[in-house]
N, C-alpha and C. Protein backbone atom coordinates (compact mmCIF):
# COMPACT_ATOMS: atom_id res chain seq x y z
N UNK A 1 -0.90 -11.92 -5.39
CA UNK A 1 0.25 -11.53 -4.61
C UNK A 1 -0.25 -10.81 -3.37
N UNK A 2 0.09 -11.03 -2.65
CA UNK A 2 0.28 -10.55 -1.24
C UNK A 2 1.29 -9.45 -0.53
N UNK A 3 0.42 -8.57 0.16
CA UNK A 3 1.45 -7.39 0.90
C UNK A 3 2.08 -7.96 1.78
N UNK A 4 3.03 -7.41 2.77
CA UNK A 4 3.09 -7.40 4.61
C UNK A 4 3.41 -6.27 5.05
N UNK A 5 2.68 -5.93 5.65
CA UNK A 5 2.63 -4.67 6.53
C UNK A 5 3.59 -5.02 8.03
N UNK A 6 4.93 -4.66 8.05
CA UNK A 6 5.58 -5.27 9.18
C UNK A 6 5.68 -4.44 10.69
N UNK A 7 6.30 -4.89 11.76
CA UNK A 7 6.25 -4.12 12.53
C UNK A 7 7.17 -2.64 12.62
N UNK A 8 7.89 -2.64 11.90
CA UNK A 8 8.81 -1.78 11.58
C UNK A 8 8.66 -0.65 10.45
N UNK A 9 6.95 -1.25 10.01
CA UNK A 9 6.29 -0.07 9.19
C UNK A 9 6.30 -0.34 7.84
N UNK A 10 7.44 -1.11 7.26
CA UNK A 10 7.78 -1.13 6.26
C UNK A 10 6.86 -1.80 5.32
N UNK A 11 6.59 -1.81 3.96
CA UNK A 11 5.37 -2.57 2.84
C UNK A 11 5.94 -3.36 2.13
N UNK A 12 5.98 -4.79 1.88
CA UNK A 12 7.07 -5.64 1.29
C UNK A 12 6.18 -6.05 0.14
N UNK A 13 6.28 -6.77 -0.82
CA UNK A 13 5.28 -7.72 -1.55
C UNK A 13 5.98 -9.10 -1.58
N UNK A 14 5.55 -10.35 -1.34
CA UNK A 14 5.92 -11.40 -0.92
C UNK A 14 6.85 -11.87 0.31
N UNK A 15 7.83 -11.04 0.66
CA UNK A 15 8.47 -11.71 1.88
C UNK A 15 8.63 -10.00 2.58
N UNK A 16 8.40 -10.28 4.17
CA UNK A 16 8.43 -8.85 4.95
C UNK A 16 10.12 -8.40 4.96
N UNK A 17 9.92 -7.32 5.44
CA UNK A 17 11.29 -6.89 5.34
C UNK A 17 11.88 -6.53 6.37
N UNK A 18 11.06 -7.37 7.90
CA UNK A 18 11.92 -7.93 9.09
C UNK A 18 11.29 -8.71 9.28
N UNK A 19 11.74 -9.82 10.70
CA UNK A 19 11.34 -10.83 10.96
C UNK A 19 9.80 -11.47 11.20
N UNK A 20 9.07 -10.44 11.70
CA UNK A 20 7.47 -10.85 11.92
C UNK A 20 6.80 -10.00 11.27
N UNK A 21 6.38 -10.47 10.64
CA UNK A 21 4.88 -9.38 10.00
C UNK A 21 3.78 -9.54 10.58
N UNK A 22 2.78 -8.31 10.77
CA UNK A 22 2.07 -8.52 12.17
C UNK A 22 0.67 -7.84 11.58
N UNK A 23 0.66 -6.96 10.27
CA UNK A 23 -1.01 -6.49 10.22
C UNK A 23 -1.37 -7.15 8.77
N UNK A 24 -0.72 -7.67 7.72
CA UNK A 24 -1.38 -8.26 6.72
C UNK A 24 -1.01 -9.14 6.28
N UNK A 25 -1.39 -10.32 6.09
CA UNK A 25 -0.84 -11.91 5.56
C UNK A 25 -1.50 -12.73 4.68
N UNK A 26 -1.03 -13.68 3.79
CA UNK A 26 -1.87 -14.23 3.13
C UNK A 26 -2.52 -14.89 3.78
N UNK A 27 -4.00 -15.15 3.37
CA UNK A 27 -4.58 -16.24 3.86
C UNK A 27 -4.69 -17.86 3.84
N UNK A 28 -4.84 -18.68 4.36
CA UNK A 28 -4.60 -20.03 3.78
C UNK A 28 -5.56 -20.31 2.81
N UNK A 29 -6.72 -19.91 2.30
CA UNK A 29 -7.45 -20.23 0.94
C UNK A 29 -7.44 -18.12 1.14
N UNK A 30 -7.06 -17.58 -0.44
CA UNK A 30 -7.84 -16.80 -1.02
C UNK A 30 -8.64 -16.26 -0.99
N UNK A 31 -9.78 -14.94 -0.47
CA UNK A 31 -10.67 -14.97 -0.25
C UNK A 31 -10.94 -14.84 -1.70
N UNK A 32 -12.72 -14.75 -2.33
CA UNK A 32 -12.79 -14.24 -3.77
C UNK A 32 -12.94 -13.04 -4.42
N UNK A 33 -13.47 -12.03 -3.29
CA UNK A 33 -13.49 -10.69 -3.52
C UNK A 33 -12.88 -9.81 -2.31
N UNK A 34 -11.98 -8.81 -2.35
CA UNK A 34 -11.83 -8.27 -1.35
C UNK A 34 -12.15 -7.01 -1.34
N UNK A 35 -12.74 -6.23 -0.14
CA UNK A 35 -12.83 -5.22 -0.30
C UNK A 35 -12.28 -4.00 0.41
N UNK A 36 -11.31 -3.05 -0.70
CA UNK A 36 -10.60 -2.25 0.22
C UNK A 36 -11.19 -1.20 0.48
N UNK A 37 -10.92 0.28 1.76
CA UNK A 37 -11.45 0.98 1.60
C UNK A 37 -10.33 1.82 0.67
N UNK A 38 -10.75 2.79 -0.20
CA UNK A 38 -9.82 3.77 -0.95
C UNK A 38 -9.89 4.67 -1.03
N UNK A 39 -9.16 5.79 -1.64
CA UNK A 39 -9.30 7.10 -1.74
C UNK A 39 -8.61 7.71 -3.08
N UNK A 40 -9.46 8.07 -3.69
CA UNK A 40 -8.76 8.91 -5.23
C UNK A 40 -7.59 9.40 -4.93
N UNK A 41 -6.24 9.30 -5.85
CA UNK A 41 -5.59 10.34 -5.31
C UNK A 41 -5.54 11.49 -5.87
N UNK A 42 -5.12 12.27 -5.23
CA UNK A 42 -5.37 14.00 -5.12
C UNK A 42 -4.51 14.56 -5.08
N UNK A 43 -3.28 14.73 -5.99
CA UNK A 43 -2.51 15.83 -5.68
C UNK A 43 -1.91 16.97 -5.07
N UNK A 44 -3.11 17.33 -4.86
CA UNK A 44 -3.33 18.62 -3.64
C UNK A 44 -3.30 18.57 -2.85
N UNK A 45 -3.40 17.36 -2.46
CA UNK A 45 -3.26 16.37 -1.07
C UNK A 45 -2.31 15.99 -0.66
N UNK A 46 -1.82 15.10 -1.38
CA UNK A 46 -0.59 14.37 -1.58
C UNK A 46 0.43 13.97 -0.41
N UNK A 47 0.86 15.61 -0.10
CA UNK A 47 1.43 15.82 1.16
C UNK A 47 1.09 15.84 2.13
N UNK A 48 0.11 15.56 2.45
CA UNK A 48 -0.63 15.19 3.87
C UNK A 48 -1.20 14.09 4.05
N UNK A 49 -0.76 12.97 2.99
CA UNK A 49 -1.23 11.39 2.69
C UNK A 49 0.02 10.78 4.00
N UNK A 50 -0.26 9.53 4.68
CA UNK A 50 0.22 9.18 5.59
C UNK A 50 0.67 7.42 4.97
N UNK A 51 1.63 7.12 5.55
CA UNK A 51 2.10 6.10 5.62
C UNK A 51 1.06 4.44 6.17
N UNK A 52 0.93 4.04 4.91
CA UNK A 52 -0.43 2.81 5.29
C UNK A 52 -1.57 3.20 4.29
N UNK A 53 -1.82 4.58 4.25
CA UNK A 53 -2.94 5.03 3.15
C UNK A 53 -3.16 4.82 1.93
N UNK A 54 -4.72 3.57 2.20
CA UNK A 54 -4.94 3.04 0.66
C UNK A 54 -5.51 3.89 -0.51
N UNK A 55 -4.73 4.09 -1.53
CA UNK A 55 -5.15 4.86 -2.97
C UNK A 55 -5.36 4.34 -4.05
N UNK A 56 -6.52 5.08 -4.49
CA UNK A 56 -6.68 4.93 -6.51
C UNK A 56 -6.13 5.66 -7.34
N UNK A 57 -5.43 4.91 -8.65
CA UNK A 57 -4.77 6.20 -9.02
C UNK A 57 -4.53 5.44 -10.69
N UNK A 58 -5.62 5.72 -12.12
CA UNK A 58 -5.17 5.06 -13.16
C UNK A 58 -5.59 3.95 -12.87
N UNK A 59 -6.68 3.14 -12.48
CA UNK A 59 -7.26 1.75 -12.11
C UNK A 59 -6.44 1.01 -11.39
N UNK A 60 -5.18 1.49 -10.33
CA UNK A 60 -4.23 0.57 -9.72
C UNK A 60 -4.76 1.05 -8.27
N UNK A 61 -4.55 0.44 -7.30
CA UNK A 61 -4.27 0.58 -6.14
C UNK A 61 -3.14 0.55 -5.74
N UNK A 62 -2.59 1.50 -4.64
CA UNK A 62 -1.55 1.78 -4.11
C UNK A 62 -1.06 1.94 -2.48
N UNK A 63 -0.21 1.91 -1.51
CA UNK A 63 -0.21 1.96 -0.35
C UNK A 63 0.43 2.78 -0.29
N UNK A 64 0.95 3.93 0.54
CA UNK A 64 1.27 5.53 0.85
C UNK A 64 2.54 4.50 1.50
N UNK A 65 3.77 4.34 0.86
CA UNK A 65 4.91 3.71 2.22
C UNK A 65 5.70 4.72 2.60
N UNK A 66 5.13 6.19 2.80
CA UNK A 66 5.95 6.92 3.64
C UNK A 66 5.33 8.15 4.06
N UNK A 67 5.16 8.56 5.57
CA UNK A 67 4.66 10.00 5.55
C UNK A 67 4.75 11.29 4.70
N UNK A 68 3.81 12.02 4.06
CA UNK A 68 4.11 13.49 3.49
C UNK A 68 4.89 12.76 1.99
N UNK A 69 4.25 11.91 1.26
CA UNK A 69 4.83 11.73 0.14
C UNK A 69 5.31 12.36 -1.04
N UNK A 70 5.80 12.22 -1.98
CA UNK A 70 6.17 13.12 -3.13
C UNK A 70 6.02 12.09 -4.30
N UNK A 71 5.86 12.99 -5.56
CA UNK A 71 5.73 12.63 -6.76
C UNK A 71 4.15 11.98 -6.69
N UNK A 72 4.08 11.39 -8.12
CA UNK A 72 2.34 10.32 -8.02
C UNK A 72 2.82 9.29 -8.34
N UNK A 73 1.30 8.25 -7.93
CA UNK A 73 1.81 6.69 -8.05
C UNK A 73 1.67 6.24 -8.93
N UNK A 74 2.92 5.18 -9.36
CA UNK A 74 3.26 4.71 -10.47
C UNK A 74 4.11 5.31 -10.78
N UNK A 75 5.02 6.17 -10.69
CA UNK A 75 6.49 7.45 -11.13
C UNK A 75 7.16 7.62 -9.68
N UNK A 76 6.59 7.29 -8.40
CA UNK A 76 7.67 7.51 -7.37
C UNK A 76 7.57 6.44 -6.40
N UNK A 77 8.81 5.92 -5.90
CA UNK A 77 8.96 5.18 -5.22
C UNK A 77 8.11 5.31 -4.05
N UNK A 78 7.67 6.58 -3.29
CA UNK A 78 6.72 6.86 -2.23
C UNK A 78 5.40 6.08 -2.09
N UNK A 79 5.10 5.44 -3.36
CA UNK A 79 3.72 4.80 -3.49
C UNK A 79 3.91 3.39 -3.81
N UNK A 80 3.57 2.47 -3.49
CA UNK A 80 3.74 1.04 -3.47
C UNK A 80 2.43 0.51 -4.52
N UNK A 81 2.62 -0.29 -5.92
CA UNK A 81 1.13 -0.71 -6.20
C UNK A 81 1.17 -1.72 -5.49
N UNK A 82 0.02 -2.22 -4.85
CA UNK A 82 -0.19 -3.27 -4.68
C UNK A 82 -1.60 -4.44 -5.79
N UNK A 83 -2.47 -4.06 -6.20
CA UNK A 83 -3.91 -4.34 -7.03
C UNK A 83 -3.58 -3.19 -8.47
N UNK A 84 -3.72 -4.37 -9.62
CA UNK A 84 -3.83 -3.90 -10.99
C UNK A 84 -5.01 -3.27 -10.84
């Protein structure tokens, strides 16, 4: 499955959630490994995590879809999984 990162900021999984999506798309073949950069998440932090910011959290990856987030990922809507 595939993200889109649209121009309007927003993090969709399969279809964007306006008309052009402009920073992440599937590719036409798959690559076989990808590599993201990440960051543990940190609690303590949390609130100073930014909107776009890739996280680890419980072997999932996650995308920050909103400035100054709340709650942790996987329990609040603020965190998007994207990677089991």
């Amino acid at each position: 499955m595939y993200c889109y990162i649209t121009k309007c900021g927003c993090v969709r999984r399969c279809k964007p959630c306006c008309a052009s999506p402009s920073v992440l798309a599937a590719p036409a073949t798959p690559p076989q490994a990808t590599v993201l950069a990440t960051q543990t998440f940190d609690p303590s932090q949390a609130s100073g995590y930014t909107q776009g910011k890739l996280l680890q959290y419980n072997g999932a990856v996650y995308v920050v879809g909103k400035n100054n987030p709340s709650g942790t990922p996987g329990s609040s809507p603020d965190f998007i999984r994207i990677a089991a």
